[in-house]
N, C-alpha and C. Protein backbone atom coordinates (compact mmCIF):
# COMPACT_ATOMS: atom_id res chain seq x y z
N UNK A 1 1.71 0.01 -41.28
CA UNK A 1 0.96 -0.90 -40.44
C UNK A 1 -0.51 -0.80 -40.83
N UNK A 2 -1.02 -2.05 -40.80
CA UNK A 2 -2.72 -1.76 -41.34
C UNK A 2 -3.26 -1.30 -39.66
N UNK A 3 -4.46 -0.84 -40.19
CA UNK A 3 -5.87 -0.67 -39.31
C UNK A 3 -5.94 -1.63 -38.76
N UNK A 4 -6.40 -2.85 -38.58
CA UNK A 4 -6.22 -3.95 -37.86
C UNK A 4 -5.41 -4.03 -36.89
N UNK A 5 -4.46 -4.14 -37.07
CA UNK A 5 -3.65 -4.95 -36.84
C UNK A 5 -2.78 -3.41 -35.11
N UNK A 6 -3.11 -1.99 -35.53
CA UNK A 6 -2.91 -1.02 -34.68
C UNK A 6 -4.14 -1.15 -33.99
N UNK A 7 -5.48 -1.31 -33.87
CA UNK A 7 -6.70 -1.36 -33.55
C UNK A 7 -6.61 -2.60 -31.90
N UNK A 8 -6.27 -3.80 -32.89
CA UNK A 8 -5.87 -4.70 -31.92
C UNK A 8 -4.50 -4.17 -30.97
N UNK A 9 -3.34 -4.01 -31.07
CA UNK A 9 -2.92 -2.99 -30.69
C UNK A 9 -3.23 -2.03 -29.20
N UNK A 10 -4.11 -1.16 -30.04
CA UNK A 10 -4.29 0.01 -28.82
C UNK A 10 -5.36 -0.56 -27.94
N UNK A 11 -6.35 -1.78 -28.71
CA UNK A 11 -7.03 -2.39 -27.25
C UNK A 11 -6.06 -3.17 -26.44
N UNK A 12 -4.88 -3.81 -26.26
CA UNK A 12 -3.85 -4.54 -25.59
C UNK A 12 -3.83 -3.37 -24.40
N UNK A 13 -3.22 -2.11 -25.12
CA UNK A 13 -2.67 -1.08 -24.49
C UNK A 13 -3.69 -0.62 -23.45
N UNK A 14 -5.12 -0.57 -23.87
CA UNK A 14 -5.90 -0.36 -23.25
C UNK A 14 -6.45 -1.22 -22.21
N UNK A 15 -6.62 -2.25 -22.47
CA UNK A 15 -6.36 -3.68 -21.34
C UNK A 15 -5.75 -3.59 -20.49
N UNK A 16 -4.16 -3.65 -21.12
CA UNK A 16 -2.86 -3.42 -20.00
C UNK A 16 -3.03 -1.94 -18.94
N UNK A 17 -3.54 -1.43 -19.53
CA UNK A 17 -3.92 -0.12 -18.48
C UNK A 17 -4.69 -0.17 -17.60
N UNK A 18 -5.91 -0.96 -18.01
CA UNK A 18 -6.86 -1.02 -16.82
C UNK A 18 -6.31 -1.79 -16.01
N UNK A 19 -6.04 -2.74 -16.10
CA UNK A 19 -5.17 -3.97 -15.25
C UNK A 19 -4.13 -2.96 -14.43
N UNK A 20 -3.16 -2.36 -14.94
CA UNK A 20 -2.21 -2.07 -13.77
C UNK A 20 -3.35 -1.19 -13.32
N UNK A 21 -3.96 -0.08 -12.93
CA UNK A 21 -4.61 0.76 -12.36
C UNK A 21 -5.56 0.05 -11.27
N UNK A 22 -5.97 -1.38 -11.70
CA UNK A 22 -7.09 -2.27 -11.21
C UNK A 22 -5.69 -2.79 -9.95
N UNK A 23 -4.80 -2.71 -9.88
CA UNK A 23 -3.87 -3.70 -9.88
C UNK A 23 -3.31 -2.92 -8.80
N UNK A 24 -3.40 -1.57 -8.85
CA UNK A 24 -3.02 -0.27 -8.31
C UNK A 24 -3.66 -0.17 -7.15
N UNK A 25 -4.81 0.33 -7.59
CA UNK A 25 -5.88 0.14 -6.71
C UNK A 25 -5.65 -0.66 -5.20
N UNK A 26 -5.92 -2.10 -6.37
CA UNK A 26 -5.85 -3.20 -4.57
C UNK A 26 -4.55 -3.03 -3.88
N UNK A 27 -3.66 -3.08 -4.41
CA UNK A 27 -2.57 -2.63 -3.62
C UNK A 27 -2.77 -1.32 -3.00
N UNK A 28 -2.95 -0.19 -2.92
CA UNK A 28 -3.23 0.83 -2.17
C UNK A 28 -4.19 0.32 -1.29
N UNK A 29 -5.35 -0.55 -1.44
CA UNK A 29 -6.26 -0.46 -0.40
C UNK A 29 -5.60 -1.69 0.29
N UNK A 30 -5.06 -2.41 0.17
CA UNK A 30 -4.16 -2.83 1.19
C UNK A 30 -2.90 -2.60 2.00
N UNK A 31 -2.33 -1.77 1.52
CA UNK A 31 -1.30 -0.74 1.79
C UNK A 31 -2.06 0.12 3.28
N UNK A 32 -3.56 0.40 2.88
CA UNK A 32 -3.85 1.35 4.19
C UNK A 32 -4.51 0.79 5.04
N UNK A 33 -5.33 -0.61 4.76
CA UNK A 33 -5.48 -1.67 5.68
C UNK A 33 -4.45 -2.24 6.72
N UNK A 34 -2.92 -2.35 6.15
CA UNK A 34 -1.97 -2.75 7.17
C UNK A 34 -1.44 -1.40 8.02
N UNK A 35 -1.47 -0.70 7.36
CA UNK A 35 -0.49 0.85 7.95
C UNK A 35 -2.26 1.02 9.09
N UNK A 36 -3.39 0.79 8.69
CA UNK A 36 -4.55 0.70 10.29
C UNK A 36 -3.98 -0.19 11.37
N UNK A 37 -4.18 -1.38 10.91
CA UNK A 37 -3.71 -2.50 11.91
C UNK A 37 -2.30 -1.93 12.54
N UNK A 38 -1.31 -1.64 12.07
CA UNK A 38 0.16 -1.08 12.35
C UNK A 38 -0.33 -0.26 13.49
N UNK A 39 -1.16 0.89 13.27
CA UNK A 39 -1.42 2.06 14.24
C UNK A 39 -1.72 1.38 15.21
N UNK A 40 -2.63 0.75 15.42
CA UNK A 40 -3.90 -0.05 16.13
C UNK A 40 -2.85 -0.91 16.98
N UNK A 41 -2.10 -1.60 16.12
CA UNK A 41 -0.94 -2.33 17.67
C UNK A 41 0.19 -1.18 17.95
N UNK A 42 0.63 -0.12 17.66
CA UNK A 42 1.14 0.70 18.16
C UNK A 42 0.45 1.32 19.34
N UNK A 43 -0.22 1.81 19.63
CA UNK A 43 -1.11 2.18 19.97
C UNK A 43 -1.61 1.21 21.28
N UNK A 44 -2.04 0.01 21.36
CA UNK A 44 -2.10 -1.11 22.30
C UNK A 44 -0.88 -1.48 22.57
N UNK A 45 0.37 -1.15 22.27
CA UNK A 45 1.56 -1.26 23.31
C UNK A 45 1.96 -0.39 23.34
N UNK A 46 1.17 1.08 23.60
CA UNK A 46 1.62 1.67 24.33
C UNK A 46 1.58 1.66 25.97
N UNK A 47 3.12 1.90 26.89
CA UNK A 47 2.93 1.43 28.01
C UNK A 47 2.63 3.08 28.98
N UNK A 48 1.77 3.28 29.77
CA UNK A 48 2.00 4.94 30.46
C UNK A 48 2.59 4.65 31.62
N UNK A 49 3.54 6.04 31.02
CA UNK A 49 5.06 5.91 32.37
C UNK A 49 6.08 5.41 32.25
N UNK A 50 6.09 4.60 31.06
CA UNK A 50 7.21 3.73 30.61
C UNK A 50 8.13 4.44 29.96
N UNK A 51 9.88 4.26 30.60
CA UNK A 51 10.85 5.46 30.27
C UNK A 51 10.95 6.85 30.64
N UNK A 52 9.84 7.17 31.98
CA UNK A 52 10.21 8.52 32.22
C UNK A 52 10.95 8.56 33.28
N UNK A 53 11.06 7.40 33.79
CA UNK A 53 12.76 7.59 35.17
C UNK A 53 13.39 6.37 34.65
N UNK A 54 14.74 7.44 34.85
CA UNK A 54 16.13 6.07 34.57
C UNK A 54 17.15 6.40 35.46
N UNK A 55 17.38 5.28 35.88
CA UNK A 55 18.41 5.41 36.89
C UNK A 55 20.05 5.31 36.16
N UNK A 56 20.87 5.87 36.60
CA UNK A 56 22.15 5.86 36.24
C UNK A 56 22.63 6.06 36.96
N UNK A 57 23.46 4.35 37.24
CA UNK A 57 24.37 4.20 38.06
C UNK A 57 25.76 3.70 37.25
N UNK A 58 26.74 3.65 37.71
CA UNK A 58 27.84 3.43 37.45
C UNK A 58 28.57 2.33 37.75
């Protein structure tokens, strides 16, 4: 294989790398943006007192 032609090559490779990592990235920081919001309405429906008496009848 010439110089060239591997050169061009390992910049692709190097491209393609930054991209998934870039790619990585935003997905993780949106990943912990929803799993906040998630807490945040967990959290606002929580009800106090809710489920600590149950009646059982038959």
């Amino acid at each position: 294989m010439d110089i060239p032609a591997l050169s061009s090559m390992m910049s692709m490779e190097r491209l393609s790398t930054s991209v998934s990592f870039a790619l990585m990235s935003k997905v993780m920081d949106t990943a912990e943006s929803t799993s906040e919001a998630m807490l945040e309405m967990m959290d606002a429906a929580m009800v106090p007192g809710l489920g600590e008496n149950l009646d059982i009848m038959a």
